[in-house]
N, C-alpha and C. Protein backbone atom coordinates (compact mmCIF):
# COMPACT_ATOMS: atom_id res chain seq x y z
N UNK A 1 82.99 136.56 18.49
CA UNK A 1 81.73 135.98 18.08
C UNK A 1 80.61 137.01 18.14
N UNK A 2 79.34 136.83 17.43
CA UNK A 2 78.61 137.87 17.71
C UNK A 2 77.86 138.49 16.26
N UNK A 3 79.18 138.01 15.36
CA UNK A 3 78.83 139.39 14.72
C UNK A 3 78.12 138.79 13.16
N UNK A 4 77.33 137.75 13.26
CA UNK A 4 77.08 137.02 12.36
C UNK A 4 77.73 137.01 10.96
N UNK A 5 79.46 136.80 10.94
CA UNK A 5 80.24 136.43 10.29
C UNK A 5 80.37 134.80 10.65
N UNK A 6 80.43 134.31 9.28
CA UNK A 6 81.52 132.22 9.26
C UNK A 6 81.97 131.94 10.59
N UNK A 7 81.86 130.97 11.15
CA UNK A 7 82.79 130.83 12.15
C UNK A 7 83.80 129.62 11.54
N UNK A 8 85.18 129.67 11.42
CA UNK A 8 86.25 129.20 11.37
C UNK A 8 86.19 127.65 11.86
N UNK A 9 87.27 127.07 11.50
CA UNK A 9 87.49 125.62 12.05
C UNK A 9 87.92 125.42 12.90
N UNK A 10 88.10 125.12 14.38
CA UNK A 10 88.05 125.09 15.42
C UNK A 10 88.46 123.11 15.76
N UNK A 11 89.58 123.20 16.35
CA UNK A 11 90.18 121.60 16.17
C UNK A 11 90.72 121.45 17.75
N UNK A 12 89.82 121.07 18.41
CA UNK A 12 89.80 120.87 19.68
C UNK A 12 89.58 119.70 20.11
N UNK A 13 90.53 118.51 21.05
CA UNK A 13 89.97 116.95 21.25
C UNK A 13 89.97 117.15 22.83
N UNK A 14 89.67 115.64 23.52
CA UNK A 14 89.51 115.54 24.49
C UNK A 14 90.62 115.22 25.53
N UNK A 15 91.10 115.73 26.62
CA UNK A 15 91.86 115.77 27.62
C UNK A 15 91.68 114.54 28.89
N UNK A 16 90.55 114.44 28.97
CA UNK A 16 90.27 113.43 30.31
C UNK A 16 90.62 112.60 30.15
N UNK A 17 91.24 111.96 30.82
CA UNK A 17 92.12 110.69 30.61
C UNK A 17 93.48 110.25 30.98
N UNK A 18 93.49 111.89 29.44
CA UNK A 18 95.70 111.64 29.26
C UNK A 18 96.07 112.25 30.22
N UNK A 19 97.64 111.38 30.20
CA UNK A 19 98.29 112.38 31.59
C UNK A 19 99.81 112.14 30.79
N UNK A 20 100.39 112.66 31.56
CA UNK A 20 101.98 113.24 31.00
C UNK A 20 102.21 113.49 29.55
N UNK A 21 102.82 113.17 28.74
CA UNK A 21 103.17 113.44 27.50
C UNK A 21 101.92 113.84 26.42
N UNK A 22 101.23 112.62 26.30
CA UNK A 22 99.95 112.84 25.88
C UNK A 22 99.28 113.74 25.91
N UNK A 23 98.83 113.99 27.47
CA UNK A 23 97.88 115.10 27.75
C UNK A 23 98.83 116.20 27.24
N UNK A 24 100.08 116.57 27.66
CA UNK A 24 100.45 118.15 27.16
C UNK A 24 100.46 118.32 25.53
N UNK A 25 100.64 117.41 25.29
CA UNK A 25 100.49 117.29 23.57
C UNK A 25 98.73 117.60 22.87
N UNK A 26 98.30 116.92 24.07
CA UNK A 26 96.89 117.12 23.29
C UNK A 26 96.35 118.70 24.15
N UNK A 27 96.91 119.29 25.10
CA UNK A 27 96.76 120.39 25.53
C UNK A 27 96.96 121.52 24.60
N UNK A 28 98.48 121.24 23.94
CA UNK A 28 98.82 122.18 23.23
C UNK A 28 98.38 122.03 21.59
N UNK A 29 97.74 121.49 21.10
CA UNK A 29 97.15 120.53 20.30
C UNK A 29 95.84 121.93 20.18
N UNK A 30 95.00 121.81 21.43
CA UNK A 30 93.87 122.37 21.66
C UNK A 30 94.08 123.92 21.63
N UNK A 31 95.36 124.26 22.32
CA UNK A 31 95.61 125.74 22.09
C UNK A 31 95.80 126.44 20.79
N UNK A 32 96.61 125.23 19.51
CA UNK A 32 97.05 125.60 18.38
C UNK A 32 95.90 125.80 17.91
N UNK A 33 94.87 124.78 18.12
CA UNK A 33 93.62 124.59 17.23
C UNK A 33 92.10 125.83 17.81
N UNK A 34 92.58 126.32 18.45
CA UNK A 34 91.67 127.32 18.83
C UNK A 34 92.42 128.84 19.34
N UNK A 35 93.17 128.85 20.28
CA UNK A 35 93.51 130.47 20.87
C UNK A 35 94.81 130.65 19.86
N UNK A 36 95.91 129.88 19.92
CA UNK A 36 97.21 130.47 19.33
C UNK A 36 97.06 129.87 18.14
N UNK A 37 98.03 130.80 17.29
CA UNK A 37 98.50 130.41 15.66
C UNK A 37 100.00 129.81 15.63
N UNK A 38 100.92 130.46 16.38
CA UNK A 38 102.20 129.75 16.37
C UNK A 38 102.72 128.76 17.34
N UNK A 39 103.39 128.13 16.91
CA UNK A 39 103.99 127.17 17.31
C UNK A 39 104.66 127.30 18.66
N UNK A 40 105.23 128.41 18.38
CA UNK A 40 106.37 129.15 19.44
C UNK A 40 106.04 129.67 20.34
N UNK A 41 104.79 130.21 20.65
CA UNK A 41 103.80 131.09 21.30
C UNK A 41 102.96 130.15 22.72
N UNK A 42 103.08 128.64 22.53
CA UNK A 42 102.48 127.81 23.57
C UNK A 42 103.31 127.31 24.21
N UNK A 43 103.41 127.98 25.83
CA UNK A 43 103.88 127.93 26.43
C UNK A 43 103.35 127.18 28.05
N UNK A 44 104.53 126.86 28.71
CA UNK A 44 103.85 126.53 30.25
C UNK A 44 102.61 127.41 30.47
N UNK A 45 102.77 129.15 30.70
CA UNK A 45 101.80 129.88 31.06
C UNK A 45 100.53 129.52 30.22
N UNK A 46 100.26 129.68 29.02
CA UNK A 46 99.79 128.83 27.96
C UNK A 46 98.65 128.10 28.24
N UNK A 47 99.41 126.89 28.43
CA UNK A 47 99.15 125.66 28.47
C UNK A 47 98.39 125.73 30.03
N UNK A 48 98.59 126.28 31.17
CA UNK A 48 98.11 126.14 32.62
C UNK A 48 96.80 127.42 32.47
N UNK A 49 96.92 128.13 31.88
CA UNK A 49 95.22 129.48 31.21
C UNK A 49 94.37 128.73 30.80
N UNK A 50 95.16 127.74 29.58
CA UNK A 50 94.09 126.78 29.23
C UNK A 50 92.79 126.12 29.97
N UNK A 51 93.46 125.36 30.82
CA UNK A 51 92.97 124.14 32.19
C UNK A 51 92.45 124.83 32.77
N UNK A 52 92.60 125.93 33.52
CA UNK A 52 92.10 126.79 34.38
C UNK A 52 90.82 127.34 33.66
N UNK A 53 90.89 128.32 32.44
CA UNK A 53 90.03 128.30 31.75
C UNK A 53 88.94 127.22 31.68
N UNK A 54 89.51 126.17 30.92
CA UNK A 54 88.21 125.18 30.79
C UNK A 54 87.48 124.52 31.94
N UNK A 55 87.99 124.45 32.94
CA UNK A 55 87.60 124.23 34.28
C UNK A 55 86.46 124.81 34.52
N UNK A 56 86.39 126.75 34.40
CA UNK A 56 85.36 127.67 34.36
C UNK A 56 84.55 127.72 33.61
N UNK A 57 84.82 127.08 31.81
CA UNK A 57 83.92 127.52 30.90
C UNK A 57 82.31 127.00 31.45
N UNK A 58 81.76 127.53 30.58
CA UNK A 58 80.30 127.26 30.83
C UNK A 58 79.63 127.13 29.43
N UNK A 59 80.00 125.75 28.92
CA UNK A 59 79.56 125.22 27.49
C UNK A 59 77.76 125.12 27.57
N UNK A 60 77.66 125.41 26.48
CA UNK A 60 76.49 124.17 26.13
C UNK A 60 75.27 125.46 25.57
N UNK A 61 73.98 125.01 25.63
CA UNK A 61 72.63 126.14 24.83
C UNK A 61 73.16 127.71 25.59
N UNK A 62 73.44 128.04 26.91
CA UNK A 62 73.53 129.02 27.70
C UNK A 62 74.46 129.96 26.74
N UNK A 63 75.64 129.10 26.76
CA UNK A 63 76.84 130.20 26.01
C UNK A 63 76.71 130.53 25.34
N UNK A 64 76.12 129.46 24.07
CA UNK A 64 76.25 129.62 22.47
C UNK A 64 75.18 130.86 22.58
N UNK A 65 74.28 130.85 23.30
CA UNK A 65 73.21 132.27 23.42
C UNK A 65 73.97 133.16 23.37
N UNK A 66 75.18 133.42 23.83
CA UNK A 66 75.61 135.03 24.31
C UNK A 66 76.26 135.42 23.49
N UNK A 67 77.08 134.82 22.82
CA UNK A 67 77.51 135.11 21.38
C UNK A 67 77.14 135.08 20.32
N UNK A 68 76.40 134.10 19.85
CA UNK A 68 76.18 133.19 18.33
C UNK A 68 74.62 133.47 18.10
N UNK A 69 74.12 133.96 16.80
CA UNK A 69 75.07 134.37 15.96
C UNK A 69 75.38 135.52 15.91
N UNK A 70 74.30 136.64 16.07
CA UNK A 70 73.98 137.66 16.01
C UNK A 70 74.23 139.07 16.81
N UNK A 71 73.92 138.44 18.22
CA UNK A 71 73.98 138.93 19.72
C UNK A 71 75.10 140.22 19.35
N UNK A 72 75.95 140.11 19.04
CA UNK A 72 76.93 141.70 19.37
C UNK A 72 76.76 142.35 18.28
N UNK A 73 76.42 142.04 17.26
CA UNK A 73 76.16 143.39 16.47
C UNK A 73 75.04 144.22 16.17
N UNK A 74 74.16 143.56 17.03
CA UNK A 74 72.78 144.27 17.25
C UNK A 74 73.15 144.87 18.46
N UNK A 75 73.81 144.78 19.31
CA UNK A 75 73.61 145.20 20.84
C UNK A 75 74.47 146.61 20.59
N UNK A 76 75.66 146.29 19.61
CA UNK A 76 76.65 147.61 19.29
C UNK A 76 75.82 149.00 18.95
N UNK A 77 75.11 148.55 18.31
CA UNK A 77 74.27 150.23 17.60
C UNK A 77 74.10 150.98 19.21
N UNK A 78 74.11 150.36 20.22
CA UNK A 78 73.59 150.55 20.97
C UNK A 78 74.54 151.71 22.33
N UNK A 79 75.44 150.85 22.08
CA UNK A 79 76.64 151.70 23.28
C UNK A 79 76.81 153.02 22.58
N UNK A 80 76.84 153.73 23.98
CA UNK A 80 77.44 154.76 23.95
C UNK A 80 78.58 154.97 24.19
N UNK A 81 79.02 154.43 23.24
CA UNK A 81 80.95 154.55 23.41
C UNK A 81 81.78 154.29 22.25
N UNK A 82 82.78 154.72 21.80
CA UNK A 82 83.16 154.25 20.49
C UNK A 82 83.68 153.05 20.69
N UNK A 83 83.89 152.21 19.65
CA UNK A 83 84.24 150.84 19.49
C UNK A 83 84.96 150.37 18.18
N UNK A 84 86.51 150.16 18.94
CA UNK A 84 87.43 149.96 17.85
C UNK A 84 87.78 148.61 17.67
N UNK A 85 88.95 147.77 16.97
CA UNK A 85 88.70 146.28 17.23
C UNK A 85 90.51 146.27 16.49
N UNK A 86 91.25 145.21 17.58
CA UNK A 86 92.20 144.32 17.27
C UNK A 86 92.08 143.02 17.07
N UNK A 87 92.41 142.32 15.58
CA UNK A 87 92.34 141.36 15.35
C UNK A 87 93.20 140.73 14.97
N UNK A 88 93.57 139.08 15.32
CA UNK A 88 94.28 138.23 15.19
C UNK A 88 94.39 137.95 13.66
N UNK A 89 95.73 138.23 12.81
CA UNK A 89 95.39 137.66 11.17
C UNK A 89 94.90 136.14 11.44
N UNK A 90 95.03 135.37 12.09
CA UNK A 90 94.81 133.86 12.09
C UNK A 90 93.99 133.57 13.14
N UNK A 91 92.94 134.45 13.03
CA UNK A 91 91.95 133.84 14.60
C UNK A 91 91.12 132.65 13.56
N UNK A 92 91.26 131.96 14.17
CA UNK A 92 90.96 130.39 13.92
C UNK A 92 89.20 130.55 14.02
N UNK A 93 88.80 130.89 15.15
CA UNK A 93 86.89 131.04 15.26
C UNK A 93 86.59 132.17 14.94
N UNK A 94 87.18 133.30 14.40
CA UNK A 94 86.08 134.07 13.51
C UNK A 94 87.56 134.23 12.25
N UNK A 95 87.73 133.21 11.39
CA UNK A 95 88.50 133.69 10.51
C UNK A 95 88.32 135.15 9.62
N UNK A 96 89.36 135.71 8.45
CA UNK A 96 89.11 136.56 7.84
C UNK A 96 88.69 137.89 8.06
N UNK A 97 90.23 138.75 8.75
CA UNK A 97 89.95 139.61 9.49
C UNK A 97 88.80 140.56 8.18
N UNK A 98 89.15 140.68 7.45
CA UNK A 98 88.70 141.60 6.16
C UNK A 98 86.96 141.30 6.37
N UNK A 99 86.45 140.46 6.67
CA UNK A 99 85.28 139.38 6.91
C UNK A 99 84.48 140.09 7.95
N UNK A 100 85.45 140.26 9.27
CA UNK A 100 85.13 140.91 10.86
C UNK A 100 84.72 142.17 10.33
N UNK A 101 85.74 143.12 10.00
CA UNK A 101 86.18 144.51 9.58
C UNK A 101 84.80 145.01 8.69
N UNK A 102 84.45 144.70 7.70
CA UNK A 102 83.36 144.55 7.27
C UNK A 102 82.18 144.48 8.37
N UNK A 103 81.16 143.42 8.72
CA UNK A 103 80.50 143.50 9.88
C UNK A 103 80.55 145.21 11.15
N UNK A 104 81.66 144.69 11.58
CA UNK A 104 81.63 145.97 12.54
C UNK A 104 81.69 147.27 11.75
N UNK A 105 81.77 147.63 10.76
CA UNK A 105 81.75 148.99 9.64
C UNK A 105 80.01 149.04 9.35
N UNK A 106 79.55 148.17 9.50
CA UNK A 106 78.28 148.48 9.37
C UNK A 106 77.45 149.31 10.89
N UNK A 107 78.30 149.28 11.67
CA UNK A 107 78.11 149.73 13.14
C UNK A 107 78.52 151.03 13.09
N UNK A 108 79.72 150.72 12.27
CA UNK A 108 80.64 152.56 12.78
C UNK A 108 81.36 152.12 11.81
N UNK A 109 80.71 152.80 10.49
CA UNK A 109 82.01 153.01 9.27
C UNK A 109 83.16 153.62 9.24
N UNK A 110 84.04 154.44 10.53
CA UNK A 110 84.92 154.99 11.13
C UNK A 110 85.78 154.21 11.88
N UNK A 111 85.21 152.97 12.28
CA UNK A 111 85.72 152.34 13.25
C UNK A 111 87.45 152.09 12.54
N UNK A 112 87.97 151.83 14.10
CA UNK A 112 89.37 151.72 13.91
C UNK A 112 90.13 150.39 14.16
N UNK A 113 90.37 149.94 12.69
CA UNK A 113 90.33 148.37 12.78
C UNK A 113 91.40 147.49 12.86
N UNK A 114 92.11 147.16 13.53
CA UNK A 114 93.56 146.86 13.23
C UNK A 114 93.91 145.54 13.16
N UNK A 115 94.78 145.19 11.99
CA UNK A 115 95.49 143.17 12.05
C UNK A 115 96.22 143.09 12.31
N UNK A 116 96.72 141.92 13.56
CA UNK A 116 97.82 141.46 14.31
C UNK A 116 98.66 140.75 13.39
N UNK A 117 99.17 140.82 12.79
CA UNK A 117 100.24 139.58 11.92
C UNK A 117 100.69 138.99 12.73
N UNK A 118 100.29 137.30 12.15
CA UNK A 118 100.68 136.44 13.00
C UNK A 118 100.40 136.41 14.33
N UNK A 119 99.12 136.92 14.83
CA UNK A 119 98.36 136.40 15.69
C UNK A 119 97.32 135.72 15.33
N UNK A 120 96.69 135.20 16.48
CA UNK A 120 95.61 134.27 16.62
C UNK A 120 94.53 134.88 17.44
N UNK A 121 93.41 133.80 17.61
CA UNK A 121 92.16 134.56 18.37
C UNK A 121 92.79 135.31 19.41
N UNK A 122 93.91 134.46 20.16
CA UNK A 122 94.19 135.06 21.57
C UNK A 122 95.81 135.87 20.99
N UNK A 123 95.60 136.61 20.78
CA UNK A 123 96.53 137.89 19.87
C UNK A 123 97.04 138.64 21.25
N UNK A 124 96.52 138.97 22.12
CA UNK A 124 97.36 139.72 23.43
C UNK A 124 98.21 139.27 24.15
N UNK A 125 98.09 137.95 23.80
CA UNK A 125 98.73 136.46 24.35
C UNK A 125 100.12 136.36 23.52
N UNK A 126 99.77 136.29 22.47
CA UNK A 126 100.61 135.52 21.20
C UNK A 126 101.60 136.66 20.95
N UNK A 127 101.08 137.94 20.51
CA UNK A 127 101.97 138.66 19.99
C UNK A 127 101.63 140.17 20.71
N UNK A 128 102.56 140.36 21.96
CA UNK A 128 101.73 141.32 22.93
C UNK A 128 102.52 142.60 22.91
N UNK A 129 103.91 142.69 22.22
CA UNK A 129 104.23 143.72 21.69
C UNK A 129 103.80 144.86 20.66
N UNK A 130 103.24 143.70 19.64
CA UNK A 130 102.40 144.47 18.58
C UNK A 130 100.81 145.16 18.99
N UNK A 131 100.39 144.30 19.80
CA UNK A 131 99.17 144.16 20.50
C UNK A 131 99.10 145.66 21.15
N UNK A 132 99.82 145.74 22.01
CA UNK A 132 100.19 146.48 23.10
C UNK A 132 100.28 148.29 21.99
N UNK A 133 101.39 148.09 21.30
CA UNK A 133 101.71 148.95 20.53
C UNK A 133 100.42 149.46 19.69
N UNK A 134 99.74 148.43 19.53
CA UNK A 134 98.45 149.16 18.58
C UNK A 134 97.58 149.68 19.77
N UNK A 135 97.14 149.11 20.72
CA UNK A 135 96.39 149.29 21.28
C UNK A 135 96.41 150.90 22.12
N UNK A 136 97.99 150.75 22.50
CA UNK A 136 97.98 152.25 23.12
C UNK A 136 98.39 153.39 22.17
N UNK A 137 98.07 152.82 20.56
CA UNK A 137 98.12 154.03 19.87
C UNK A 137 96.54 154.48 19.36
N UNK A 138 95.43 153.25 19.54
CA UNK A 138 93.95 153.65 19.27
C UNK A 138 93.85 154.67 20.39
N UNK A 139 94.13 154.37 21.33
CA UNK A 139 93.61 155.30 22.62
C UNK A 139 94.48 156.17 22.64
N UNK A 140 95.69 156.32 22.10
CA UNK A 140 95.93 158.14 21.99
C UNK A 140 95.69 158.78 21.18
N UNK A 141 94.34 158.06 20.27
CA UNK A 141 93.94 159.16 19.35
C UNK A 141 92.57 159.76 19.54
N UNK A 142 92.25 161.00 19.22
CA UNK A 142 91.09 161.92 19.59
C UNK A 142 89.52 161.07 19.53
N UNK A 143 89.20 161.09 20.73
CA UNK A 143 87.48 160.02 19.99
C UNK A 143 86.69 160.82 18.53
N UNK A 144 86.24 159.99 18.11
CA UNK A 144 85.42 160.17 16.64
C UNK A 144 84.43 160.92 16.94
N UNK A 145 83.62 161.12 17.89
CA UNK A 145 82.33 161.66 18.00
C UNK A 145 81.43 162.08 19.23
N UNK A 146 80.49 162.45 19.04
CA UNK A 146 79.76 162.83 20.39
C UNK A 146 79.21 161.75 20.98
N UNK A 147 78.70 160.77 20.41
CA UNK A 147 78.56 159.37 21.06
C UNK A 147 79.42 158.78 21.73
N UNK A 148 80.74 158.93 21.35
CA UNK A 148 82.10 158.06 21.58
C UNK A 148 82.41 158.62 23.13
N UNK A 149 82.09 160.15 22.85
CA UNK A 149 82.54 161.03 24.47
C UNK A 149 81.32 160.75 25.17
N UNK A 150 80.22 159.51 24.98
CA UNK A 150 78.83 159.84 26.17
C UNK A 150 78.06 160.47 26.07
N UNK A 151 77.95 161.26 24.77
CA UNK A 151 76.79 162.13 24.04
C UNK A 151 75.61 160.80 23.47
N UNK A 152 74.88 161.51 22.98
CA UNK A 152 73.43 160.67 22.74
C UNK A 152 73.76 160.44 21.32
């Protein structure tokens, strides 16, 4: 979020209430419809990040401040550090990686942008081989610039 791109459809219901069957159905229901894309991918671990998670979140005017709409791509010009980005092909709340990729190129037309096939928002989760594999190949490559190394 952040980067005043669409935000996606987001299909999330309510939990309080259900218990056994129900509730894990509408648990995993909530995971499909927001963090994961596959089917196969929601799991016990999953499903118990979730709860725990929402337990902590901190909804409401406060949050939507820290992200929405704008907030990170004004703040980016700003770091002194390079900034690359892995994205979920199917992140559900900021659809259209091509959409993201765009946005953050206006920051750092260099930037190093990569799509998870067949991931979702929560892509480190879902598909953590590919994840993993991209990730420790951005960082074995040479930084872009004098900013990127802590230069001005």
């Amino acid at each position: 979020g952040g980067l005043d791109t669409p935000n996606g459809h987001v299909d999330l219901g309510p939990v309080r209430g259900l218990e056994g069957d129900a509730r894990a159905a509408r648990l995993k229901a909530n995971l499909l419809g927001l963090m994961l894309h596959a089917d196969e991918t929601v799991d016990p671990l999953a499903m118990h990040l979730l709860v725990v998670n929402a337990r902590q979140a901190r909804f409401g005017a406060a949050a939507a401040d820290m992200v929405l709409p704008d907030k990170l791509i004004r703040i980016l010009p700003e770091l002194r550090c390079q900034v690359d980005a892995i994205w979920g092909e199917h992140d559900r709340p900021h659809p259209d990686p091509a959409v993201q990729e765009t946005a953050l190129r206006t920051v750092d037309p260099d930037l190093d942008f990569r799509v998870i096939a067949g991931g979702g928002h929560w892509v480190m989760y879902e598909r953590p081989q590919a994840f993993n594999a991209a990730l420790l190949d951005m960082l074995a490559q040479p930084l872009r610039s004098a900013k990127a190394a802590g230069g001005a």
